[in-house]
Protein backbone atom coordinates (compact mmCIF):
# COMPACT_ATOMS: atom_id res chain seq x y z
CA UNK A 1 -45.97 -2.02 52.82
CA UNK A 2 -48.41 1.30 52.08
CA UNK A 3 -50.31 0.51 49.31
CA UNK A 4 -50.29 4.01 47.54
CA UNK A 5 -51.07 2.65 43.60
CA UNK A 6 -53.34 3.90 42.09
CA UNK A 7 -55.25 0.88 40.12
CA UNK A 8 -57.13 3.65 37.62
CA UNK A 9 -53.88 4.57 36.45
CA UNK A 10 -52.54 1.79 35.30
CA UNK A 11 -54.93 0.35 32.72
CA UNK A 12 -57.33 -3.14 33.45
CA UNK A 13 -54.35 -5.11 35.33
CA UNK A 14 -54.22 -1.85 38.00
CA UNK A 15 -56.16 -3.96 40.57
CA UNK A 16 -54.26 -7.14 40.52
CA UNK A 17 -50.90 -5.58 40.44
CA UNK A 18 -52.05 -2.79 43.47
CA UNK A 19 -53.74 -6.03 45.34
CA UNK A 20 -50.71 -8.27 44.94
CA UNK A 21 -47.95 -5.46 46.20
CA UNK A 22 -50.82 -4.67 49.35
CA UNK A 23 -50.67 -8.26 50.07
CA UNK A 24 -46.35 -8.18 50.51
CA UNK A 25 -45.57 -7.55 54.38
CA UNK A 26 -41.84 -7.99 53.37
CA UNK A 27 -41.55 -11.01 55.74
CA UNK A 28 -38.15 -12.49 53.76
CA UNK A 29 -39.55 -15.81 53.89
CA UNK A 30 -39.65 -15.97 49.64
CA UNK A 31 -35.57 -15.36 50.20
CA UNK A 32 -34.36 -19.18 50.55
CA UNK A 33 -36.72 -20.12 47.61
CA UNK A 34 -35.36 -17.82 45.10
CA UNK A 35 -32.75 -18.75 43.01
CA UNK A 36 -31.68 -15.56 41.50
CA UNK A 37 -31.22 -14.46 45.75
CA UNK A 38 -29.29 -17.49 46.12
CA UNK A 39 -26.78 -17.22 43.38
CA UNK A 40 -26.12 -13.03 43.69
CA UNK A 41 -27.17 -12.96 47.56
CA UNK A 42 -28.63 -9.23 46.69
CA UNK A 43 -31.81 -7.71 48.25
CA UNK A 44 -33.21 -6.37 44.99
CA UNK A 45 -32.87 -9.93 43.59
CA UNK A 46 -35.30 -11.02 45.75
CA UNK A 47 -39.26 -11.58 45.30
CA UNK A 48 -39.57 -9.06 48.10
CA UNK A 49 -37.04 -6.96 47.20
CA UNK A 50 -38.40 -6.84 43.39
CA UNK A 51 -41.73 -5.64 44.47
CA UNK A 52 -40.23 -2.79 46.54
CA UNK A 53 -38.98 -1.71 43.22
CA UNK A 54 -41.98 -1.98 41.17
CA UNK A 55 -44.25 -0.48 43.52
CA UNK A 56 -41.82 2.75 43.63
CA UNK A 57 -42.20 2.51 39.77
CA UNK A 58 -45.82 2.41 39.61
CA UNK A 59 -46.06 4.97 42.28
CA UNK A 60 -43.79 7.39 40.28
CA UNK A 61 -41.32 7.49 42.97
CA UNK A 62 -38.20 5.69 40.43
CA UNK A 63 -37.56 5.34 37.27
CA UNK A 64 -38.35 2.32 35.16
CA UNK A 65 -34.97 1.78 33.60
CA UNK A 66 -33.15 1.61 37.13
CA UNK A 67 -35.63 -1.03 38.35
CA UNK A 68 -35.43 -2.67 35.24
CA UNK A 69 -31.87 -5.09 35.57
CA UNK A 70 -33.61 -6.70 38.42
CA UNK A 71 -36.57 -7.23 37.13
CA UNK A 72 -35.10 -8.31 34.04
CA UNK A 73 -33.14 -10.99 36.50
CA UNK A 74 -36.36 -12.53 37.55
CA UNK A 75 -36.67 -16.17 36.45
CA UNK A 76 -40.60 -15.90 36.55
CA UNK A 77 -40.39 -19.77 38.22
CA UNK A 78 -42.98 -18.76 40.77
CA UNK A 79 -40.81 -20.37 43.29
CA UNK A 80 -41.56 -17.76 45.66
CA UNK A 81 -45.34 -18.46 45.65
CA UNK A 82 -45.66 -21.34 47.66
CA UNK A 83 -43.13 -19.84 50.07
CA UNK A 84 -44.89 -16.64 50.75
CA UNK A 85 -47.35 -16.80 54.36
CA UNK A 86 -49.40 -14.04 52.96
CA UNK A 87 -50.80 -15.18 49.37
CA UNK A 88 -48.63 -12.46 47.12
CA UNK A 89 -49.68 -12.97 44.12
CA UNK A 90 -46.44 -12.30 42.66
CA UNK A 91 -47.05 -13.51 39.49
CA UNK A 92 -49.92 -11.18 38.51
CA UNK A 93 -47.67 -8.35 39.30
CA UNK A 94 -44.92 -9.48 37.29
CA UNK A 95 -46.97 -10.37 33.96
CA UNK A 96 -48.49 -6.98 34.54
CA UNK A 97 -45.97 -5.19 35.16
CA UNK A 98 -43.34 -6.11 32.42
CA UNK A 99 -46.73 -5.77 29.75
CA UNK A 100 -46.58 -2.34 30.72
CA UNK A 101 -43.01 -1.72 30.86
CA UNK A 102 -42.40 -3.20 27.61
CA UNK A 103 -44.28 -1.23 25.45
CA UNK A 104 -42.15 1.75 26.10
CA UNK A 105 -38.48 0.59 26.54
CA UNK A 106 -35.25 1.00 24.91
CA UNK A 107 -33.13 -2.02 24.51
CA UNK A 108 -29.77 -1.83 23.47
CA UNK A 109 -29.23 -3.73 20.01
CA UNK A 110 -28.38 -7.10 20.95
CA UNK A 111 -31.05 -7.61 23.19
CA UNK A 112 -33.55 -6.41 20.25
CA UNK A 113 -31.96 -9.12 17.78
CA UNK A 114 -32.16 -11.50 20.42
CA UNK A 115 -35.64 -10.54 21.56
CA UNK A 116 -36.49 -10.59 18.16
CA UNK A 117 -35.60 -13.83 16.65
CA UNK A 118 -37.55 -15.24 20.34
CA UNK A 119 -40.70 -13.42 18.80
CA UNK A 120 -40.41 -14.35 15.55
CA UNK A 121 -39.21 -18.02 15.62
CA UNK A 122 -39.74 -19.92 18.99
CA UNK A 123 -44.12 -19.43 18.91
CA UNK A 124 -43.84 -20.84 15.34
CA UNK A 125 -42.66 -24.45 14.59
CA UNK A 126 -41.79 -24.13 11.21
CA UNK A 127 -39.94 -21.01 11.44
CA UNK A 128 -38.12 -22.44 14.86
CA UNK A 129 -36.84 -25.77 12.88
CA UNK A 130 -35.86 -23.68 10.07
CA UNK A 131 -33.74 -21.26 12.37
CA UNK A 132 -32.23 -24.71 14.74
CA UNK A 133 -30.65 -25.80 11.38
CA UNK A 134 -29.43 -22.54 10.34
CA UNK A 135 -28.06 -21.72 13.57
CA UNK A 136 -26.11 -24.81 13.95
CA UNK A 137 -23.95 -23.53 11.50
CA UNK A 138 -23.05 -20.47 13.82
CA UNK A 139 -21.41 -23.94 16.30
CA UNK A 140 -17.96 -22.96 13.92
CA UNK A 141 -17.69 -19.42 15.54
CA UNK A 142 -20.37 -19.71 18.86
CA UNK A 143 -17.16 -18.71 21.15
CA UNK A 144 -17.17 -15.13 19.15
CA UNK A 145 -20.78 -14.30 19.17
CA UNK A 146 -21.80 -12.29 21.98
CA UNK A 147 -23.35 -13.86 25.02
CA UNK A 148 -26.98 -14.36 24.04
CA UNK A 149 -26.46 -15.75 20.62
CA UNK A 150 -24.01 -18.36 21.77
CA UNK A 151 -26.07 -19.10 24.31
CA UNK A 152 -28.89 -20.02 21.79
CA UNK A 153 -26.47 -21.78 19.81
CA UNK A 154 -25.58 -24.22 22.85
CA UNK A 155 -29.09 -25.24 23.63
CA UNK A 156 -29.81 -26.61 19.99
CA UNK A 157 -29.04 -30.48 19.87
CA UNK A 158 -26.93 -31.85 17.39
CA UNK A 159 -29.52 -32.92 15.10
CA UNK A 160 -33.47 -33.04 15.24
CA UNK A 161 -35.99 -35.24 14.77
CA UNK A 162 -37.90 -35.92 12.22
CA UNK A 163 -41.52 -34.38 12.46
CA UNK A 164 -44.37 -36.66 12.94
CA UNK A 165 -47.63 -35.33 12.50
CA UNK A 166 -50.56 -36.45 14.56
CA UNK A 167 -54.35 -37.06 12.79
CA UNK A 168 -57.28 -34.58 14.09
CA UNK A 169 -58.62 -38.09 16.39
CA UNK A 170 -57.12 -40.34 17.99
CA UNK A 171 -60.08 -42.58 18.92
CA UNK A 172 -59.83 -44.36 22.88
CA UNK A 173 -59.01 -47.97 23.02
CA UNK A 174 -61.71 -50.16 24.73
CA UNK A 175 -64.59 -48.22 26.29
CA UNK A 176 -64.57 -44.67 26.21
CA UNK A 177 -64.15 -42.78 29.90
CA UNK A 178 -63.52 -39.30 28.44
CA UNK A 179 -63.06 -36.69 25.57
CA UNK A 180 -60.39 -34.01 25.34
CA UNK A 181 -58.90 -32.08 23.07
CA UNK A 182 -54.93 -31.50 23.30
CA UNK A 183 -52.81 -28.84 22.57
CA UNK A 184 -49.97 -29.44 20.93
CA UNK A 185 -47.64 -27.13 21.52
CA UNK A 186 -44.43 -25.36 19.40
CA UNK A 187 -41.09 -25.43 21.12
CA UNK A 188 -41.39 -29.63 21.57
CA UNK A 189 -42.92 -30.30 18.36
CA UNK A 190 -39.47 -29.25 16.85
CA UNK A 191 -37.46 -30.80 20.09
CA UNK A 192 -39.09 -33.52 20.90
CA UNK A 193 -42.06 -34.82 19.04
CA UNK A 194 -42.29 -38.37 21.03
CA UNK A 195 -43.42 -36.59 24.19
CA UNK A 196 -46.71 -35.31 21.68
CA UNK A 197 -47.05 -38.97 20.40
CA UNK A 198 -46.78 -40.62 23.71
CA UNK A 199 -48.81 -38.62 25.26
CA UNK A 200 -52.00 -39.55 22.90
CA UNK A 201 -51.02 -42.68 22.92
CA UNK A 202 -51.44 -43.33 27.10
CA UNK A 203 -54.60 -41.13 26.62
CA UNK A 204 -56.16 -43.67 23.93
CA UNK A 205 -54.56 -46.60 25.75
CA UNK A 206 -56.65 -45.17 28.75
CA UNK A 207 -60.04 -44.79 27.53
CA UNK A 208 -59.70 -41.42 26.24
CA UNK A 209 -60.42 -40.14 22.93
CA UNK A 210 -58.02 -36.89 21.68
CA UNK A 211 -58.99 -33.97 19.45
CA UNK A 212 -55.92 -32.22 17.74
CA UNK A 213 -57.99 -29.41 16.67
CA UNK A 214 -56.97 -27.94 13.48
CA UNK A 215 -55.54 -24.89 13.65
CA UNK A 216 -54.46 -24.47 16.41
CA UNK A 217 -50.77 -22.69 17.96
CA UNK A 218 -48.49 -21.76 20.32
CA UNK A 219 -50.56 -20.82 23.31
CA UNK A 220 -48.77 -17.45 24.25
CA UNK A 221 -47.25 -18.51 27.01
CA UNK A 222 -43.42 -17.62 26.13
CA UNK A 223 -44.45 -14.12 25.22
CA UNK A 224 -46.73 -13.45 27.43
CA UNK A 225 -44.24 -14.04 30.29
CA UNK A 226 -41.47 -11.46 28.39
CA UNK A 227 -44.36 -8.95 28.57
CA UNK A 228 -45.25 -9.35 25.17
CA UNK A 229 -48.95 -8.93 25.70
CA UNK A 230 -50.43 -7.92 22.22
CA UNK A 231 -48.61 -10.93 20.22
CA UNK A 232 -49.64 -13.35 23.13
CA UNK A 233 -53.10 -12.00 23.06
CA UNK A 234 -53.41 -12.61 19.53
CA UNK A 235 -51.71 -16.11 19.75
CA UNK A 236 -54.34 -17.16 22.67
CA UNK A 237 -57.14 -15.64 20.55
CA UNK A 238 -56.52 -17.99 17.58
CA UNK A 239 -56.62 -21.09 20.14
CA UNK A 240 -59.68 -19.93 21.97
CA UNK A 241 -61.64 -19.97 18.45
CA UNK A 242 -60.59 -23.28 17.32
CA UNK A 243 -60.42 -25.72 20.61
CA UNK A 244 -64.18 -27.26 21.17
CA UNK A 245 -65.65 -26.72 24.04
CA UNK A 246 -67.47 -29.67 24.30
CA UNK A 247 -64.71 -31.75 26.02
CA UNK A 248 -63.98 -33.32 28.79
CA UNK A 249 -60.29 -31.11 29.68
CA UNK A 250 -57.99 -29.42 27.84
CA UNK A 251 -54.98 -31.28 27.93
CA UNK A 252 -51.53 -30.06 27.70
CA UNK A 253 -47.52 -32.21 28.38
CA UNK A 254 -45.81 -28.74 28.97
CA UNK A 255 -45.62 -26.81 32.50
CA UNK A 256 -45.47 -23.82 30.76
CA UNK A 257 -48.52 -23.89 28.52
CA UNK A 258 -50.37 -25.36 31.12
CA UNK A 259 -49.36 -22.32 33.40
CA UNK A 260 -49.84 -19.76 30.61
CA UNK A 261 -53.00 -20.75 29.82
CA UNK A 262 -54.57 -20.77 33.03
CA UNK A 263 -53.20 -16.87 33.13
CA UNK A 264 -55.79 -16.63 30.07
CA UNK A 265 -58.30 -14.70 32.22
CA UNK A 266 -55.24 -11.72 33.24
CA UNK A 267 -54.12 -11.89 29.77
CA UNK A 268 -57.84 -10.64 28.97
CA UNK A 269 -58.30 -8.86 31.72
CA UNK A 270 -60.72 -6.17 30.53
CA UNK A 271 -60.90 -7.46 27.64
CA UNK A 272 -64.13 -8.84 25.59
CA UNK A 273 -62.91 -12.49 25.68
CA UNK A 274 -62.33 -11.95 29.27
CA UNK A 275 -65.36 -14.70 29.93
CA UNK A 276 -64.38 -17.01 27.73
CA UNK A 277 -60.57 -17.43 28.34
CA UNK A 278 -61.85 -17.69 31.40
CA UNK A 279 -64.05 -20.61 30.64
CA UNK A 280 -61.06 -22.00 28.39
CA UNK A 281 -59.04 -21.79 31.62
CA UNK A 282 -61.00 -23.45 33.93
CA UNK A 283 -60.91 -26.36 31.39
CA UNK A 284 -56.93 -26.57 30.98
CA UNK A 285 -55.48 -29.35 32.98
CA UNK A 286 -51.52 -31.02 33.13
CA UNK A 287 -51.96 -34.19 31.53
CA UNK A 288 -50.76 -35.66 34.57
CA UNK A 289 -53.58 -33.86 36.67
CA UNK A 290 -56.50 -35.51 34.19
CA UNK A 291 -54.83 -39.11 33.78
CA UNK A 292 -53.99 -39.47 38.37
CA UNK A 293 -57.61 -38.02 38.54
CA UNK A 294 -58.77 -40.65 35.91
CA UNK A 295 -56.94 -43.42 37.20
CA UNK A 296 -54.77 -45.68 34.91
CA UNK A 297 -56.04 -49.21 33.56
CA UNK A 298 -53.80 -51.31 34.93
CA UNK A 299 -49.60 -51.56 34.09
CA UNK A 300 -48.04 -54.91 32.69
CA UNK A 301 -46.07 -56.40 35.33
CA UNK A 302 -42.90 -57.20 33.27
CA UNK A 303 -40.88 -54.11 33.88
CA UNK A 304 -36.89 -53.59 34.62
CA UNK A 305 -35.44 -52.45 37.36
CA UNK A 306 -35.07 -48.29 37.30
CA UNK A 307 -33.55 -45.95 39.44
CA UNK A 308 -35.37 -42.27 37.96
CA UNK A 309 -35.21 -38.76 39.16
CA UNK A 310 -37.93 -36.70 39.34
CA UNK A 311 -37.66 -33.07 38.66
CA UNK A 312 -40.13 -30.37 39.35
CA UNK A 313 -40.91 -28.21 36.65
CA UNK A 314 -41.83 -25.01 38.04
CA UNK A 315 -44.51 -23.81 36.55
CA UNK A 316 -45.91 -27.38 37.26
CA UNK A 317 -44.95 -27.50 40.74
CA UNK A 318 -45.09 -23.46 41.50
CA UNK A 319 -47.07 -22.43 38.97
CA UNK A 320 -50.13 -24.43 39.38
CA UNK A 321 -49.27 -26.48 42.44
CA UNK A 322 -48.58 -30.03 40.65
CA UNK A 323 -46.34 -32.38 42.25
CA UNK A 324 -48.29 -35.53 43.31
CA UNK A 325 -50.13 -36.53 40.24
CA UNK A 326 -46.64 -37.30 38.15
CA UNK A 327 -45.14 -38.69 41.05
CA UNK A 328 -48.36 -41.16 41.70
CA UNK A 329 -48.64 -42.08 38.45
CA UNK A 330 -44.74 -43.07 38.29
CA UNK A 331 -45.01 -44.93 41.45
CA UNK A 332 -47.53 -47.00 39.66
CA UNK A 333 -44.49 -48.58 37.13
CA UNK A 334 -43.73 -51.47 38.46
CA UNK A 335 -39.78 -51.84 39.88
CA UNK A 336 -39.49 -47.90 39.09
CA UNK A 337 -38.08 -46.39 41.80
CA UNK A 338 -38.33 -42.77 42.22
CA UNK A 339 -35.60 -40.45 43.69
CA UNK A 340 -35.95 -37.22 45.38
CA UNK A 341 -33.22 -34.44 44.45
CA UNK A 342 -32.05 -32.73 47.41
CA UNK A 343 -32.44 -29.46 45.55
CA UNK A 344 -35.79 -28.00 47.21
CA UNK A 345 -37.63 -27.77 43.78
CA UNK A 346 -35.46 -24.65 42.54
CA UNK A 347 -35.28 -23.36 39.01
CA UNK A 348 -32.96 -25.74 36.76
CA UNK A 349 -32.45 -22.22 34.67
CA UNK A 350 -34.29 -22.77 31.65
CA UNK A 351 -37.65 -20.56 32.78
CA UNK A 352 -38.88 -20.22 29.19
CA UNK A 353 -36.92 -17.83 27.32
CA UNK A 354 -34.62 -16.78 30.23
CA UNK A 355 -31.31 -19.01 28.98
CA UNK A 356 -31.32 -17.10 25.89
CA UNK A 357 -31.84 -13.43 28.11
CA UNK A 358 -29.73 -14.35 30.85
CA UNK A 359 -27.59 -16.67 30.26
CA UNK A 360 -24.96 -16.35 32.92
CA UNK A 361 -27.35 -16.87 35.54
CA UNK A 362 -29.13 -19.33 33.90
CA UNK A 363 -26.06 -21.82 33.02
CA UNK A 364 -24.93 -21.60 36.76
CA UNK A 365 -29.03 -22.72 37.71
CA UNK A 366 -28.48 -25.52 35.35
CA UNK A 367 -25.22 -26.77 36.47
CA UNK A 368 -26.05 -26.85 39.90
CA UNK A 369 -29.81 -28.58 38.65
CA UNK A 370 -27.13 -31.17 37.07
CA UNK A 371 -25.08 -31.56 39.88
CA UNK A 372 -28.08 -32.37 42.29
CA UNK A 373 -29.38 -35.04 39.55
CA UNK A 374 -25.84 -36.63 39.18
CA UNK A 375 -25.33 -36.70 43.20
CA UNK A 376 -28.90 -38.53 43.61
CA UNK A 377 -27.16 -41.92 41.66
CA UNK A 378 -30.30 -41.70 39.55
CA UNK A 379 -29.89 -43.69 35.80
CA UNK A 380 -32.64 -41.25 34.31
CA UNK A 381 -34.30 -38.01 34.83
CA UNK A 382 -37.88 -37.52 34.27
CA UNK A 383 -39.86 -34.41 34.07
CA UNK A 384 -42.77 -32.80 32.42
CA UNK A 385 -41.51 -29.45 30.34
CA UNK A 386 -39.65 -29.45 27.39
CA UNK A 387 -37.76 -26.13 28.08
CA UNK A 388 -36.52 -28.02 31.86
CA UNK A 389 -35.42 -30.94 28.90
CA UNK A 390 -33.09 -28.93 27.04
CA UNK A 391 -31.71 -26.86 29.76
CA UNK A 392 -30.94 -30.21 32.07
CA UNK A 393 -29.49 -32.39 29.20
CA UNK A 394 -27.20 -29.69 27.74
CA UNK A 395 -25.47 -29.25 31.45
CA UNK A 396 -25.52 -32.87 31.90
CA UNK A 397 -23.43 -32.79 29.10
CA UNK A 398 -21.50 -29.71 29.92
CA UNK A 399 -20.78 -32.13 33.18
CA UNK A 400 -19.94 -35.26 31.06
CA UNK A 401 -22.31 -36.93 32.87
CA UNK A 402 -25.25 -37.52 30.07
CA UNK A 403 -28.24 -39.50 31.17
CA UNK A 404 -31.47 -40.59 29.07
CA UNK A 405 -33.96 -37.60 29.89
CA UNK A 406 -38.03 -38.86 29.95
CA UNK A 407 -40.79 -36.91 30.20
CA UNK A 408 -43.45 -38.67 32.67
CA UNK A 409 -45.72 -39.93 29.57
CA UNK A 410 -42.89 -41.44 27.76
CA UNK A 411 -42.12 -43.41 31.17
CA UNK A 412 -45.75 -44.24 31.10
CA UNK A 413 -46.07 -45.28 27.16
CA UNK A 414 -42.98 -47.20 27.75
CA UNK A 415 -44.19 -49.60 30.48
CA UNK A 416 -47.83 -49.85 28.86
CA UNK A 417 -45.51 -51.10 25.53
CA UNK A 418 -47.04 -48.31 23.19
């Protein structure tokens, strides 16, 4: 592919974006592992075919707004990173490129209420469990509301839990092996508080004393990926003043944070806390990543019989290249055994905010996710993102087929009795 950007023109993430579309040879390997390609089977669904488009974009050569339905249909899952012989670094591009993009576009009206209520209510836990109970109401008339806003409506579960609110320390049981601080996330404290709980829990039951630093946020993940730069930068900024950096790791239970925050250093690119997200970054690790590197004290031997299903979350498995540590940790439960879906790792649908954007493609990614887990004969599903949680158990459902849903801590606090 000629590599005619120009990097100077197109502000502090010109270099990354010019290096990643330089890197493209427009081999088609990335085709079989993306899932948009697989369920339209067109060209300019595909990583390769995406790029084509942007670079004709940056380059002046087409407009934004006829490049933009297929970049809009992008799941972000990073799927076709691993895939890709030459090192793209597709991700880069698209971050960039949709920060740029979206400070100029035009939406039409429903996409701007349902863009906005994303901004304004998912980063925030309060505001997010105020809006789930409100919009369970909209259940009576969800078949009348237009695509995106029933769509929303679908995802919420019947009720939620009740909060539970962690202290500042959790001290480490027995002698201490490290220090960390943890992040706790928005989305999932509203969901699915346990996974937060359990997951200090095997840390202190490990040797590891946990910060919950006070005031902390939502890292910026969900809007930095939807090209939201500004509001993410501002959401990171907040977190990179008030996590210590005299810890051991950085410790987060969600693929996406995890993956958002190790973008900390593009997100600043240019930028005066360029260094330090940087040095934030280089501390952020999958809780999964720190505990298999730690190694576990050792598992009570009085477990049941299980038959679980692990599935890859892809910005754990994509993203940042995670899928031993969760898997060798779960092989260490005794009489666990853990099934393989025949699936090849693809997106279940859920891709942060993309089941509220796009939620025809989305709801056929999840159904066939549910199919695959159903066909392996597995009794549970365990995974490690709380968007991948939702997304799975509602099509489960969809499927009458519903099966208990674990995230890998909970598996772990389980059979350590916490």
């Amino acid at each position: 592919m000629q590599h005619d950007i120009k990097p100077e023109d197109h502000g502090s993430r010109g270099q990354a974006m010019a290096d990643a579309v330089q890197s493209c040879v427009h081999c088609g390997f990335c085709l079989a592992a993306c899932p948009t390609y697989s369920v339209l089977g067109e060209e300019m669904d595909s990583p390769r075919g995406r790029i084509y488009l942007m670079k004709n974009v940056l380059e002046g050569h087409l407009e934004a707004e006829e490049a933009q339905p297929y970049i809009d249909r992008c799941l972000g899952c990073m799927g076709c990173v691993p895939a890709c012989p030459s090192g793209v670094a597709y991700g880069d591009l698209l971050t960039s490129y949709r920060a740029i993009q979206e400070k100029n576009r035009q939406r039409p009206l429903i996409d701007t209420i349902t863009r906005r209520l994303i901004i304004e209510t998912l980063p925030y836990p309060q505001r997010f469990r105020l809006a789930a109970r409100t919009g369970k109401l909209g259940r009576m008339v969800q078949g009348a509301l237009p695509d995106q806003l029933g769509a929303m409506i679908g995802l919420l579960p019947e009720t939620l839990p009740a909060q539970r609110p962690l202290p500042n320390l959790i001290p480490a049981q027995g002698k201490r092996r490290a220090r960390v601080a943890f992040l706790t996330g928005c989305v999932q404290q509203v969901l699915n508080p346990e996974i937060n709980r359990a997951t200090v829990d095997l840390l202190a039951a490990n040797g590891v004393e946990v910060i919950i630093p006070a005031g902390q946020g939502c890292c910026g993940s969900i809007l930095m990926h939807i090209g939201e730069e500004k509001r993410a930068q501002q959401l990171a900024r907040n977190n990179l003043s008030v996590f210590p950096k005299d810890v051991d790791a950085i410790i987060t239970n969600a693929a996406g944070c995890g993956s958002g925050m190790h973008e900390y250093p593009l997100l600043f690119k240019g930028e005066s806390e360029e260094s330090e997200a940087a040095s934030f970054a280089h501390k952020v690790q999958d809780v999964t990543t720190f505990l298999a590197a730690l190694g576990l004290r050792d598992i009570p031997e009085e477990q049941p019989p299980r038959r679980a299903a692990y599935h890859d979350a892809c910005h754990l498995a994509h993203a940042q290249g995670i899928t031993d540590p969760p898997r060798d940790l779960l092989r260490a439960i005794p009489n666990l055994s853990l099934i393989e879906l025949n699936d090849g790792a693809f997106c279940c649908g859920s891709a942060g905010t993309y089941n509220l954007e796009q939620p025809e493609i989305a709801q056929e990614l999840g159904r066939q996710k549910a199919q695959a887990i159903i066909s392996s004969g597995a009794e549970m599903v365990v995974m490690g993102n709380i968007g991948c949680f939702t997304q799975i158990q509602t099509h489960l459902n969809i499927l009458n087929h519903p099966l208990p849903i674990r995230h890998t801590v909970q598996l772990l606090a389980d059979a350590y009795h916490l």
